[in-house]
Protein backbone atom coordinates (compact mmCIF):
# COMPACT_ATOMS: atom_id res chain seq x y z
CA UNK A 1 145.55 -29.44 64.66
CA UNK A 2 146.80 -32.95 62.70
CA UNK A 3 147.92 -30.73 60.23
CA UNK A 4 149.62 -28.02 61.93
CA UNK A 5 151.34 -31.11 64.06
CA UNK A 6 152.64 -32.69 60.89
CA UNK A 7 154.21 -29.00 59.82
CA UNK A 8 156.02 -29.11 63.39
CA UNK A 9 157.06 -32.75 63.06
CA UNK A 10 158.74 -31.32 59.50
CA UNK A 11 160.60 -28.53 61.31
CA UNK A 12 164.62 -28.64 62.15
CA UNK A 13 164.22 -27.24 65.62
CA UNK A 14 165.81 -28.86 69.49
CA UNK A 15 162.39 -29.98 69.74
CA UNK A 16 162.98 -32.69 67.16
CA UNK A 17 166.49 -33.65 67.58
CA UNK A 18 165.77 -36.06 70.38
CA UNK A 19 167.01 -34.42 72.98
CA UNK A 20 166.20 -35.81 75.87
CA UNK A 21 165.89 -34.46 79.03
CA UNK A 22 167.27 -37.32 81.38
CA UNK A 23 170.51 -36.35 79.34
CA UNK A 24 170.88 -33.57 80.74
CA UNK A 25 172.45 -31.96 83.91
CA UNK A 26 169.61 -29.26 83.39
CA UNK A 27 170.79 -26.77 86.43
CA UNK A 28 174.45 -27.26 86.03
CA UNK A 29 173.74 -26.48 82.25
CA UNK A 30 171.56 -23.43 82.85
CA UNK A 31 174.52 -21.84 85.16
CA UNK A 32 176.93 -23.19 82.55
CA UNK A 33 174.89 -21.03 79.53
CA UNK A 34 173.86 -17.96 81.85
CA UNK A 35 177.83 -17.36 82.63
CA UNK A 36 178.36 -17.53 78.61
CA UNK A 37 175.74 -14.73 78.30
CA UNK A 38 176.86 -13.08 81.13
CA UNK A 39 181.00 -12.88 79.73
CA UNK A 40 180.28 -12.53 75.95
CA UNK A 41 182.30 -16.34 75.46
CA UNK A 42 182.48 -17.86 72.05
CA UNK A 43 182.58 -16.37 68.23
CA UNK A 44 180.59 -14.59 66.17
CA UNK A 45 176.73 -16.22 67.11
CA UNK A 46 177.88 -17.77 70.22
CA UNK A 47 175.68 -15.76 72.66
CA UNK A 48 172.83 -15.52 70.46
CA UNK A 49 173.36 -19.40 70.68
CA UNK A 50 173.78 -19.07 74.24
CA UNK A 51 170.23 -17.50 74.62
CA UNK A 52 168.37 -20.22 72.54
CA UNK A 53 169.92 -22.80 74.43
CA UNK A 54 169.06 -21.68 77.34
CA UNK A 55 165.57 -21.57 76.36
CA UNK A 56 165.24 -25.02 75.56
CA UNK A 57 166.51 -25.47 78.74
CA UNK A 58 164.02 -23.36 80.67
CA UNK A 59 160.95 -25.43 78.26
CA UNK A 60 162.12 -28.32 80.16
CA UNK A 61 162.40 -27.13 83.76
CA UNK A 62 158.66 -26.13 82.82
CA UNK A 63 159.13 -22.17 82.31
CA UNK A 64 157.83 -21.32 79.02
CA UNK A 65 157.23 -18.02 79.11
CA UNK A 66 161.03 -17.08 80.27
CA UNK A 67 162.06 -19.17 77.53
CA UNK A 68 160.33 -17.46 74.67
CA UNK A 69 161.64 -14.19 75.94
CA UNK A 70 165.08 -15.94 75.62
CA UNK A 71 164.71 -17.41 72.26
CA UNK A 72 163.12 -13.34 71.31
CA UNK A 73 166.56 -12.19 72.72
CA UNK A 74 168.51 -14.92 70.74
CA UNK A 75 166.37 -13.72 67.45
CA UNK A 76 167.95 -10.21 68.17
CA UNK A 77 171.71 -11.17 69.22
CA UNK A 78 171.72 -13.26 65.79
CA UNK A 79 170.20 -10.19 63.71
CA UNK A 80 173.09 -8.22 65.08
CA UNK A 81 175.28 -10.81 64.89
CA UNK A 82 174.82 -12.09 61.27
CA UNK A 83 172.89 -8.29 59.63
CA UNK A 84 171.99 -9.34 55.92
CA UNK A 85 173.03 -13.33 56.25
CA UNK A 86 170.94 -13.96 59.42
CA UNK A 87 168.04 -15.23 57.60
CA UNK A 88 169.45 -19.10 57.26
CA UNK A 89 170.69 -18.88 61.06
CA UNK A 90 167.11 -18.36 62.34
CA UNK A 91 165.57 -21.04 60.72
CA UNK A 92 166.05 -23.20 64.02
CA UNK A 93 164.97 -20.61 66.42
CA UNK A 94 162.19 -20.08 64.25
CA UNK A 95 161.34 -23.66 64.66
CA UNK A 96 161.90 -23.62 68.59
CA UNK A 97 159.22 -20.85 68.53
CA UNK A 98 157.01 -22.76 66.64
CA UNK A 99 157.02 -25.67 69.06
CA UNK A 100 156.59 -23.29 71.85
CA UNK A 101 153.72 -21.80 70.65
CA UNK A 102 152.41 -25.09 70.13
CA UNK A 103 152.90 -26.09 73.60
CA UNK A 104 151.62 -22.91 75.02
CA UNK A 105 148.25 -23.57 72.98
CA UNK A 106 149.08 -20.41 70.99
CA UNK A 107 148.30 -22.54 67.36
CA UNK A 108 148.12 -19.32 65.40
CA UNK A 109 151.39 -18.18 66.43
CA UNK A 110 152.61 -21.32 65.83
CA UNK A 111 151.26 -21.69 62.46
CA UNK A 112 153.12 -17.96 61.97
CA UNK A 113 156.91 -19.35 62.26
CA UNK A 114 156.60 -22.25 60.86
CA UNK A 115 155.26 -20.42 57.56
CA UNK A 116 158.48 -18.10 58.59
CA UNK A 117 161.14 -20.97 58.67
CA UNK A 118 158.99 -22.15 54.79
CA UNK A 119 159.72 -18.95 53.92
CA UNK A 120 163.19 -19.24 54.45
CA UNK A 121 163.61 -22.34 53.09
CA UNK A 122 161.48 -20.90 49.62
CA UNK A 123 164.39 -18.15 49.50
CA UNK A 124 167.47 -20.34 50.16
CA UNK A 125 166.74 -23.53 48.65
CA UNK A 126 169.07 -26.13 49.15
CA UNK A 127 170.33 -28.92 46.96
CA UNK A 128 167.30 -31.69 47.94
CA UNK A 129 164.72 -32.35 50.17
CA UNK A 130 167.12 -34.39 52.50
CA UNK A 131 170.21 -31.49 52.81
CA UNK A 132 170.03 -28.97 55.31
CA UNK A 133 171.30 -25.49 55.31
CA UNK A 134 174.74 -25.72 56.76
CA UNK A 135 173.92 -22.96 59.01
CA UNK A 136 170.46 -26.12 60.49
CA UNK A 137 173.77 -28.52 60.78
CA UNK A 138 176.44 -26.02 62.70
CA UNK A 139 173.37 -24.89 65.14
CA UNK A 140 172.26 -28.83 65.11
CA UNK A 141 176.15 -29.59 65.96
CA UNK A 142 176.81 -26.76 68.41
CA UNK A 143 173.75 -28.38 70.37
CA UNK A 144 174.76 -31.79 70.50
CA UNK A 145 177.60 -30.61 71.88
CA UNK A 146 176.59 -28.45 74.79
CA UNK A 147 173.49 -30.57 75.84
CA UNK A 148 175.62 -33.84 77.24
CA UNK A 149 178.70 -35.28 76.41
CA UNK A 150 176.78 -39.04 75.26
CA UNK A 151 175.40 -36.73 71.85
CA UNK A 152 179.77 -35.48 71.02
CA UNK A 153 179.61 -38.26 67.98
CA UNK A 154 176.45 -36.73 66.47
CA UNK A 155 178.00 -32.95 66.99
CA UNK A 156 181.31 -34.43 64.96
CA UNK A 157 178.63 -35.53 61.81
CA UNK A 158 176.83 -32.47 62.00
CA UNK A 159 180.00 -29.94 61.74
CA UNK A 160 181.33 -32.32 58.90
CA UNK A 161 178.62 -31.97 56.99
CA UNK A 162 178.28 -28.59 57.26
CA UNK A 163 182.13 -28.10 56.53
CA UNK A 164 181.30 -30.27 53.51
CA UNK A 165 179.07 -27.00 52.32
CA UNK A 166 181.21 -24.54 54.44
CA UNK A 167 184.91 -24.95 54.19
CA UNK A 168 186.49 -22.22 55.43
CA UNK A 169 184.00 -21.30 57.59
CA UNK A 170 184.92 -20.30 60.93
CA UNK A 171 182.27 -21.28 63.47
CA UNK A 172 182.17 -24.59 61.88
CA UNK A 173 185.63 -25.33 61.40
CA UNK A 174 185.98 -24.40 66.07
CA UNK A 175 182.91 -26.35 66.60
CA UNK A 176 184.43 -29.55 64.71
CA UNK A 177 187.67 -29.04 66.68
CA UNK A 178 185.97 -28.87 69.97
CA UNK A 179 183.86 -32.10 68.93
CA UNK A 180 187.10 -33.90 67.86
CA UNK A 181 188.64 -32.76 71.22
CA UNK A 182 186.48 -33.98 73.31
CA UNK A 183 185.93 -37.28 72.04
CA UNK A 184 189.09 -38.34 71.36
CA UNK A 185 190.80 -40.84 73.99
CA UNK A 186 192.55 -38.92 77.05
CA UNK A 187 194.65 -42.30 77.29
CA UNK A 188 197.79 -41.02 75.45
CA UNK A 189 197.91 -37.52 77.61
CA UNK A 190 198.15 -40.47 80.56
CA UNK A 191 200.75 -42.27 79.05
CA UNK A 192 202.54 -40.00 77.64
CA UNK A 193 205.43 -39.98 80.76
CA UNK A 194 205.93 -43.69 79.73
CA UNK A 195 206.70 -42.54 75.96
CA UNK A 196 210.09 -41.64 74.91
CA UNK A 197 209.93 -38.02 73.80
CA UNK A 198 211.34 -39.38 70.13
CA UNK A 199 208.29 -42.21 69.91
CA UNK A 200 206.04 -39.23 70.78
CA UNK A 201 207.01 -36.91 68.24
CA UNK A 202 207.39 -39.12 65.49
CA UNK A 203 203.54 -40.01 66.12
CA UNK A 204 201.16 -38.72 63.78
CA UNK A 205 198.95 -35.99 64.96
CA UNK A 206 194.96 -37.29 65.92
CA UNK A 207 192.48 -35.76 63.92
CA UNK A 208 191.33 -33.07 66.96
CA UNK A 209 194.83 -32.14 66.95
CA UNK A 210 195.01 -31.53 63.29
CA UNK A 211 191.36 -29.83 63.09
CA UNK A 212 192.66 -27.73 65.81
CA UNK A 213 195.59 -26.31 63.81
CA UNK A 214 192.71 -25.88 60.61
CA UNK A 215 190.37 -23.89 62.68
CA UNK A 216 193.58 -21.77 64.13
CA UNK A 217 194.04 -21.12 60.13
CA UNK A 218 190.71 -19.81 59.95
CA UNK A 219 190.74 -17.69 63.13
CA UNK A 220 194.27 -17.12 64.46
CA UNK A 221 193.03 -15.10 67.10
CA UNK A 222 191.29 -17.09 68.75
CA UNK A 223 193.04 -17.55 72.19
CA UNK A 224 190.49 -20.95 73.65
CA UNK A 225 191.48 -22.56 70.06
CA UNK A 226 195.01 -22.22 70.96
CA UNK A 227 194.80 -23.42 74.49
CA UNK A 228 193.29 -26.51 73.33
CA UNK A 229 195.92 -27.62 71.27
CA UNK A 230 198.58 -26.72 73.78
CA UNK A 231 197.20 -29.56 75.58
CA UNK A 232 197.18 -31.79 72.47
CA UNK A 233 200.82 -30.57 71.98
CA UNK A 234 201.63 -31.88 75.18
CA UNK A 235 200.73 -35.00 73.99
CA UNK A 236 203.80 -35.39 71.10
CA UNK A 237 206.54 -33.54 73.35
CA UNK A 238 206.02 -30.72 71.57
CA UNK A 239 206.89 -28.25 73.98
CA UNK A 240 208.56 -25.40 72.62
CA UNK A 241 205.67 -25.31 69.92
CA UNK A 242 203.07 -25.26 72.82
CA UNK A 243 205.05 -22.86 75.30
CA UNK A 244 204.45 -20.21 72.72
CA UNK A 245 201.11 -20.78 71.67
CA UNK A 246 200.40 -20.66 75.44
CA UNK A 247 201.96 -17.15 75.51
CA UNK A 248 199.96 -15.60 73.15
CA UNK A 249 196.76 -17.00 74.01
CA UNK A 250 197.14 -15.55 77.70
CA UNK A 251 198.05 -12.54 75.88
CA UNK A 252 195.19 -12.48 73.51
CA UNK A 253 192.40 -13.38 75.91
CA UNK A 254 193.93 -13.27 79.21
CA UNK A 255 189.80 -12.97 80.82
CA UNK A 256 188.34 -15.41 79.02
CA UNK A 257 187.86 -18.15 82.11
CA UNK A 258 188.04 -21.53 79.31
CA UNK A 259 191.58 -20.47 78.25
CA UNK A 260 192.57 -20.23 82.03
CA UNK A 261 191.38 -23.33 82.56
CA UNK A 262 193.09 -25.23 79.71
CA UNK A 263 196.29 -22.99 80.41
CA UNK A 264 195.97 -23.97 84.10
CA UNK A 265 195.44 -27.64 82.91
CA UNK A 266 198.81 -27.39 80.64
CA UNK A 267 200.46 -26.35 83.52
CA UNK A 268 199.64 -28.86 86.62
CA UNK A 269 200.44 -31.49 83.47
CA UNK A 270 204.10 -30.30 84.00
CA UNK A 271 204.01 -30.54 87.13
CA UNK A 272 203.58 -26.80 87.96
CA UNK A 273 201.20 -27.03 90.52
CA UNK A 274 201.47 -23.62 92.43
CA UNK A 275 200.92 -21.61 88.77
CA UNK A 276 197.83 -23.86 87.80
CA UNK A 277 195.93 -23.02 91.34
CA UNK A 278 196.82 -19.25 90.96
CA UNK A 279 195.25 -19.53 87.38
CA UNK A 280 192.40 -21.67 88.38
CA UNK A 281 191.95 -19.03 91.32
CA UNK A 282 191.44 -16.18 88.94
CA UNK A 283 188.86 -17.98 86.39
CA UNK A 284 187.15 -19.32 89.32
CA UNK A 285 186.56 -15.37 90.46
CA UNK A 286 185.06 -14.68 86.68
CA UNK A 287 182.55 -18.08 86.92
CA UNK A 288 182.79 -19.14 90.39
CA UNK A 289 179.75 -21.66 89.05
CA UNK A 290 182.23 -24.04 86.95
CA UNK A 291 182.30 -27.77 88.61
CA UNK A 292 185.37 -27.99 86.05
CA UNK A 293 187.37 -25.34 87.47
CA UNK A 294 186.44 -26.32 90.98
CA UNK A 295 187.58 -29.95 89.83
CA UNK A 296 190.94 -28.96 88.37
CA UNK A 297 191.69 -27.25 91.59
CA UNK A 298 190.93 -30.52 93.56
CA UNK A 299 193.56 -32.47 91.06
CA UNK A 300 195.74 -30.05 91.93
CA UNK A 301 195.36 -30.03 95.50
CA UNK A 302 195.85 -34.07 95.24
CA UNK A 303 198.75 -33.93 93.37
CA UNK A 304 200.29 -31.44 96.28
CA UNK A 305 199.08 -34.12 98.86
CA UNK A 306 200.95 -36.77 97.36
CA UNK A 307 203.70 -34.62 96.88
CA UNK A 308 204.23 -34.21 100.61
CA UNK A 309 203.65 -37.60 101.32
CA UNK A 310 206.76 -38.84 99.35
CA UNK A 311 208.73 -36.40 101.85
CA UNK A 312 210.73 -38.08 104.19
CA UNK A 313 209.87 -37.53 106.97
CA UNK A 314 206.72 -35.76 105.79
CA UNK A 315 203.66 -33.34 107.22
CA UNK A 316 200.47 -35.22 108.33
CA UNK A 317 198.96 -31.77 109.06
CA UNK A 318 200.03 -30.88 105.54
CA UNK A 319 198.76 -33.95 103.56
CA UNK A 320 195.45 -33.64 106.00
CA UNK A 321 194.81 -29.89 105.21
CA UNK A 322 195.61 -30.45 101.33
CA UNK A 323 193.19 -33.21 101.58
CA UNK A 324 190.27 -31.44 102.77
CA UNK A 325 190.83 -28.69 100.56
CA UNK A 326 190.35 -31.49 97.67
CA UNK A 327 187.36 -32.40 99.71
CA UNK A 328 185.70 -29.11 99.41
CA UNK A 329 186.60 -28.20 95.79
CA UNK A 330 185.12 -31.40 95.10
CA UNK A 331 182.24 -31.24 97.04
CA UNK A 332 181.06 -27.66 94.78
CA UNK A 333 181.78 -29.50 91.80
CA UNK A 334 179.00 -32.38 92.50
CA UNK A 335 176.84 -30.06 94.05
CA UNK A 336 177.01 -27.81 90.73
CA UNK A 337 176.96 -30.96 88.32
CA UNK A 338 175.28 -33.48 90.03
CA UNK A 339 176.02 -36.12 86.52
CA UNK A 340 179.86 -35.08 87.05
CA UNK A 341 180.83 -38.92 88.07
CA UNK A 342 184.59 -38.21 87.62
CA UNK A 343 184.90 -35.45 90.33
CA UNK A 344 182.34 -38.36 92.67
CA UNK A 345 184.34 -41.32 92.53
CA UNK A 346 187.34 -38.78 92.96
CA UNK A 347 185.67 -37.38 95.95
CA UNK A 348 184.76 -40.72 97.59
CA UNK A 349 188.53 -42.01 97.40
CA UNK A 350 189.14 -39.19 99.89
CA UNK A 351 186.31 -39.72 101.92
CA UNK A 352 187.40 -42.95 102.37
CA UNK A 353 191.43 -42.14 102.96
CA UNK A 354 189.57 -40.17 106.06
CA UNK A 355 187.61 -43.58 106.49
CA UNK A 356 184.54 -42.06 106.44
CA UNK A 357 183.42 -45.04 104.55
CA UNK A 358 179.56 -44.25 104.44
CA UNK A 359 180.06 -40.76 102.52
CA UNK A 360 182.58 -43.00 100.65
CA UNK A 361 179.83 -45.81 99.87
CA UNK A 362 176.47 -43.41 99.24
CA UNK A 363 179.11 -41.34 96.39
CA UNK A 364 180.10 -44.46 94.71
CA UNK A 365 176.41 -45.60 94.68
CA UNK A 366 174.95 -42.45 93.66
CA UNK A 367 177.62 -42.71 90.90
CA UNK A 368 176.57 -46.13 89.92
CA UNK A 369 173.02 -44.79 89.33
CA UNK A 370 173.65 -42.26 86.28
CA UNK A 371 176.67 -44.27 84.86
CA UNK A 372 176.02 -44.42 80.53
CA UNK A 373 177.02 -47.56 79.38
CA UNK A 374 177.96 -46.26 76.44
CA UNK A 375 180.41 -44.44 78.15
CA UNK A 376 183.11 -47.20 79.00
CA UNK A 377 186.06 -44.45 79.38
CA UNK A 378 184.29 -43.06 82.44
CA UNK A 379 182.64 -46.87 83.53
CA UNK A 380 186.24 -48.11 84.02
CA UNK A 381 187.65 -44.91 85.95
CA UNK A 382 184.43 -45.75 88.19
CA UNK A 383 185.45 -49.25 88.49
CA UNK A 384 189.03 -48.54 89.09
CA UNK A 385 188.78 -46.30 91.87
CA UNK A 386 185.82 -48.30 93.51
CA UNK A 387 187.96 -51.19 93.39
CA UNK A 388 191.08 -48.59 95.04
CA UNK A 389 188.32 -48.03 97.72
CA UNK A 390 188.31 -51.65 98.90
CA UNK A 391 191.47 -52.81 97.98
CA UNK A 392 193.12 -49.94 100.53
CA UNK A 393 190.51 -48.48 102.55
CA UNK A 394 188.36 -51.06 103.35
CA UNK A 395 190.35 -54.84 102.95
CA UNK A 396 187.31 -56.29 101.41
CA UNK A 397 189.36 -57.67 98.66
CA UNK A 398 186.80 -60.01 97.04
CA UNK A 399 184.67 -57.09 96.31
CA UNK A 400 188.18 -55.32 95.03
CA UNK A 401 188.78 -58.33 92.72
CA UNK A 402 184.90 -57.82 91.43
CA UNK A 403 185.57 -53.75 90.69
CA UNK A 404 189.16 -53.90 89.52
CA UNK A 405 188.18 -56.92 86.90
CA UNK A 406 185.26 -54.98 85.70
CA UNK A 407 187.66 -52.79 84.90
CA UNK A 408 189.51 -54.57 83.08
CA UNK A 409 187.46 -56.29 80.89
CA UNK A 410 185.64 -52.83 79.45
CA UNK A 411 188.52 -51.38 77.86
CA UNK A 412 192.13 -53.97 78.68
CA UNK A 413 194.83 -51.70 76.78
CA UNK A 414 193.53 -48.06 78.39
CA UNK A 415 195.23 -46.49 80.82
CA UNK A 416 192.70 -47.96 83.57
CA UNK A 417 192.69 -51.03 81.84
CA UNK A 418 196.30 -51.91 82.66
CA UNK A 419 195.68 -50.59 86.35
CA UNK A 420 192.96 -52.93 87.26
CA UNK A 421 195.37 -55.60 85.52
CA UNK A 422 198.29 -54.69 87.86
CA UNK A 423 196.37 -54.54 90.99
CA UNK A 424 194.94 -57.85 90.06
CA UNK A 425 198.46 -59.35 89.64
CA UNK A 426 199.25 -58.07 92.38
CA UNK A 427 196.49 -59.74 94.51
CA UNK A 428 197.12 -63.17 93.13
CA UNK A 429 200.83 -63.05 93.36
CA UNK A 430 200.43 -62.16 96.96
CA UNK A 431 197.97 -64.88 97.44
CA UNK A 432 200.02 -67.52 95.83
CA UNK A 433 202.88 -66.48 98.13
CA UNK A 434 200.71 -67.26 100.94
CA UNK A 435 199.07 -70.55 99.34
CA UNK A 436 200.76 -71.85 96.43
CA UNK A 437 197.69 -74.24 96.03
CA UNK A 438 195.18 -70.93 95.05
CA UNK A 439 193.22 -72.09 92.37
CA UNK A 440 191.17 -68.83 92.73
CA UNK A 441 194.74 -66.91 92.66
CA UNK A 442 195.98 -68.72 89.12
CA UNK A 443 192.42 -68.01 88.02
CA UNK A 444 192.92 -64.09 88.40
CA UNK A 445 196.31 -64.03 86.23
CA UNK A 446 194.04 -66.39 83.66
CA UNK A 447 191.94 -63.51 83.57
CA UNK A 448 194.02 -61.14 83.20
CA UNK A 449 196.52 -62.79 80.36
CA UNK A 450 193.43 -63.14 78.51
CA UNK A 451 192.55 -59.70 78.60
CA UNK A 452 196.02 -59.03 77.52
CA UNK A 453 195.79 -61.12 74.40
CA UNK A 454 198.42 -64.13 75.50
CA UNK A 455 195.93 -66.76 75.36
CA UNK A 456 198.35 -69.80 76.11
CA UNK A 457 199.73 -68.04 79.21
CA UNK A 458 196.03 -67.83 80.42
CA UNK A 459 195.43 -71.35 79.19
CA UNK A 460 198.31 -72.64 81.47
CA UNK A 461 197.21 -70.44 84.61
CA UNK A 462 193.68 -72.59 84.17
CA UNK A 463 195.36 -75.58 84.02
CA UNK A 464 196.82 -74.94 87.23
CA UNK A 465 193.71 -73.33 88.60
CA UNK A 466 191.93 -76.31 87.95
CA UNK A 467 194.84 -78.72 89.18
CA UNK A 468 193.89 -77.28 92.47
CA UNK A 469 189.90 -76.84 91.98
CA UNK A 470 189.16 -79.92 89.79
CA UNK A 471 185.46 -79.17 90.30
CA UNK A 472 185.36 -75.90 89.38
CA UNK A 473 182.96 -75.72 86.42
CA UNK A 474 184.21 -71.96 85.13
CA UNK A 475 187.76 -72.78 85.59
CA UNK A 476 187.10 -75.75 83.06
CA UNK A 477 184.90 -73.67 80.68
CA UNK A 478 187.25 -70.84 80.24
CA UNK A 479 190.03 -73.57 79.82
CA UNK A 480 188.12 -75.56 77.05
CA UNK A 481 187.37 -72.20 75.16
CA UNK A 482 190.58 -71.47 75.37
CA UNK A 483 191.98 -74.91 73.89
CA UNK A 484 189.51 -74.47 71.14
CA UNK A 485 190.93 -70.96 70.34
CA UNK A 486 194.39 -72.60 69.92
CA UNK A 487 194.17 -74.96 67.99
């Protein structure tokens, strides 16, 4: 037993990779895998892929016997799949099988594949003891990737190294684009209304944007490829270049529900509301299971309710009815992904513009509980719209202050960043026109010129906060530091 645990311990295999299970959104990630089965999604071993995933999957939700059918189908889909290569591409569902066995109590089966994956590895020996097949890092990569969004660095190392050994090939060369794309900062995309369309195209491209247009080299068919970078396109003003990448994808893959989505995505970005729905409408009829689609279509149905309310006069009915449709879309996505905070905090905004402030509250709290800290992109959206939540729904502005300056302080040049900085300018100048004595009030804009980098404008608002709170103790600390900073 020691010794057949050590031989496990030595395998490349999902049941090493510490993946962990509280990582996971494991129902929302079965549906997720089961539709990519279901519409043949992805490249050349993507399904096969599909099926092993899904297995590990079902291990955890404590099915083992479903999953080892899956990973036999996944053996199968990556025999037809690969024919005389497939050999290095089962070494990992070899040593999924092996663990399985192992938990099962089935140690002669176990001790079967892992002698399989040695065999392998006896056939196709790699440079040393430490390199892996590049076909171990792309299937290593491809899972970091699908299992939760906190593992996206560790996918971008894995497809790098196995482009290092693999160049031109092209599953790694998508799967490092998709890595790239999803980790870089959304931030510009935000922005990019306040950037002249010169600045924008002058800017050099990001490195998702760039591995995009590599992996397009290596498959130029491939129509979700090209509705990525439309997006990223977006981004520099390039417009004509992304109209007619958009074009052919929809021609090329016109089905396939992730380049309707992206498409859709392009198109409420420019403001075309009514032709992102429609599009979001027809994915959602191919994998009416996607929290993202049903999310997208809630952003869109916000953006038509704020639309109407800049009418003059404009329809309460209107602004009421796109509200609730928000509400629901919303409401599918959370139920589908419970982890999905963005579409939560989203969804308790609205619950409390219909001041139904518990919903509201119990969202926002059952948001707080699975924040990553790790994650401080999606920490400050939560802050910034919990802070939106008493600032205008409620009027409990201290606890506003709290939210918007936690905000501010995680990440003080993003997009949320400068938010939380305006609304707390916004509060102290209002308070200071009010009571020009405020100490609290010069405090706030101390705070935030700090965050902002001018450290002698947020000395002098401490010198004033303290001319009117000469006891304060933290008014006088932050002051002191401050001194000793410019000297």
């Amino acid at each position: 037993m020691s010794a057949l645990s050590s031989r496990l311990q030595q395998l490349q295999s999902r049941f090493t990779w510490d993946l962990k299970k509280d990582h996971m959104d494991l129902e929302s990630l079965s549906t997720r895998l089961q539709d990519h089965i279901e519409l043949k999604l992805g490249q050349q071993g993507a399904v096969a892929r599909s099926y092993s995933f899904l297995a590990y999957v079902r291990y955890l939700q404590g099915r083992p016997e479903e999953a080892e059918s899956l990973l036999s189908q996944s053996e199968e889909k990556t025999r037809e799949s690969y024919n005389e290569d497939s050999e290095r591409h089962l070494i990992v569902i070899y040593g999924d099988l092996a663990w399985l066995k192992y938990h099962t109590g089935d140690y002669m089966q176990s001790q079967t594949y892992c002698q399989r994956v040695q065999d392998i590895l006896l056939k196709y020996p790699t440079g040393s003891a430490t390199d892996l097949h590049p076909e171990v890092y792309g299937e290593k990569g491809w899972s970091y990737l699908k299992f939760s969004r906190s593992y996206y660095p560790k996918a971008v190392d894995c497809f790098r190294k196995a482009l290092e050994l693999q160049p031109d090939d092209s599953e790694w060369n998508a799967g490092f684009a998709i890595a790239l794309y999803r980790t870089e900062s959304i931030s510009f995309q935000k922005n990019v209304k306040q950037i002249g369309s010169e600045t924008s195209q002058e800017l050099e491209e990001s490195p998702g944007t760039k591995q995009l247009r590599r992996a397009l080299e290596v498959s130029p068919d491939d129509a979700v490829l090209m509705s990525m970078l439309v997006l990223k396109l977006v981004s520099y003003q390039k417009h004509h270049e992304a109209k007619s990448l958009l074009e052919r994808a929809l021609k090329l893959d016109p089905d396939n529900p992730h380049v309707t989505r992206y498409i859709a995505k392009y198109f409420r970005i420019q403001g075309d509301n009514d032709q992102s729905i429609e599009l979001l409408k027809e994915a959602l009829k191919k994998t009416s299971h996607s929290a993202f689609i049903h999310h997208q279509l809630a952003v869109c149905y916000s953006n038509n309710k704020r639309a109407e309310r800049t009418k003059i006069p404009y329809n309460n009915q209107k602004v009421k009815q796109w509200r609730r449709l928000a509400i629901d879309h919303l409401e599918k996505a959370v139920e589908l992904k419970g982890s999905f905070v963005l579409a939560m905090v989203t969804l308790a905004l609205l619950y409390g513009e219909e001041k139904n402030f518990s919903r509201a509250e119990e969202l926002f709290q059952q948001s707080s509980q699975i924040l990553t800290v790790s994650e401080k992109g999606i920490c400050q959206v939560f802050h910034q719209r919990y802070g939106d939540f008493y600032h205008y729904h409620t009027k409990k502005e201290d606890k506003a202050i709290d939210q918007y300056t936690q905000g501010l302080l995680l990440i003080p040049t993003a997009h949320e960043g400068k938010y939380c900085a305006k609304r707390l300018k916004q509060i102290a100048d209002r308070r200071l026109s009010r009571d020009e004595d405020d100490g609290q009030a010069y405090a706030l804009l101390g705070l935030v010129a700090k965050a902002e980098g001018d450290r002698k404008a947020a000395a002098e608002f401490y010198e004033k906060a303290l001319d009117c709170d000469e006891s304060n103790d933290s008014y006088l600390s932050e002051l002191c530091e401050l001194r000793i900073d410019l000297q």
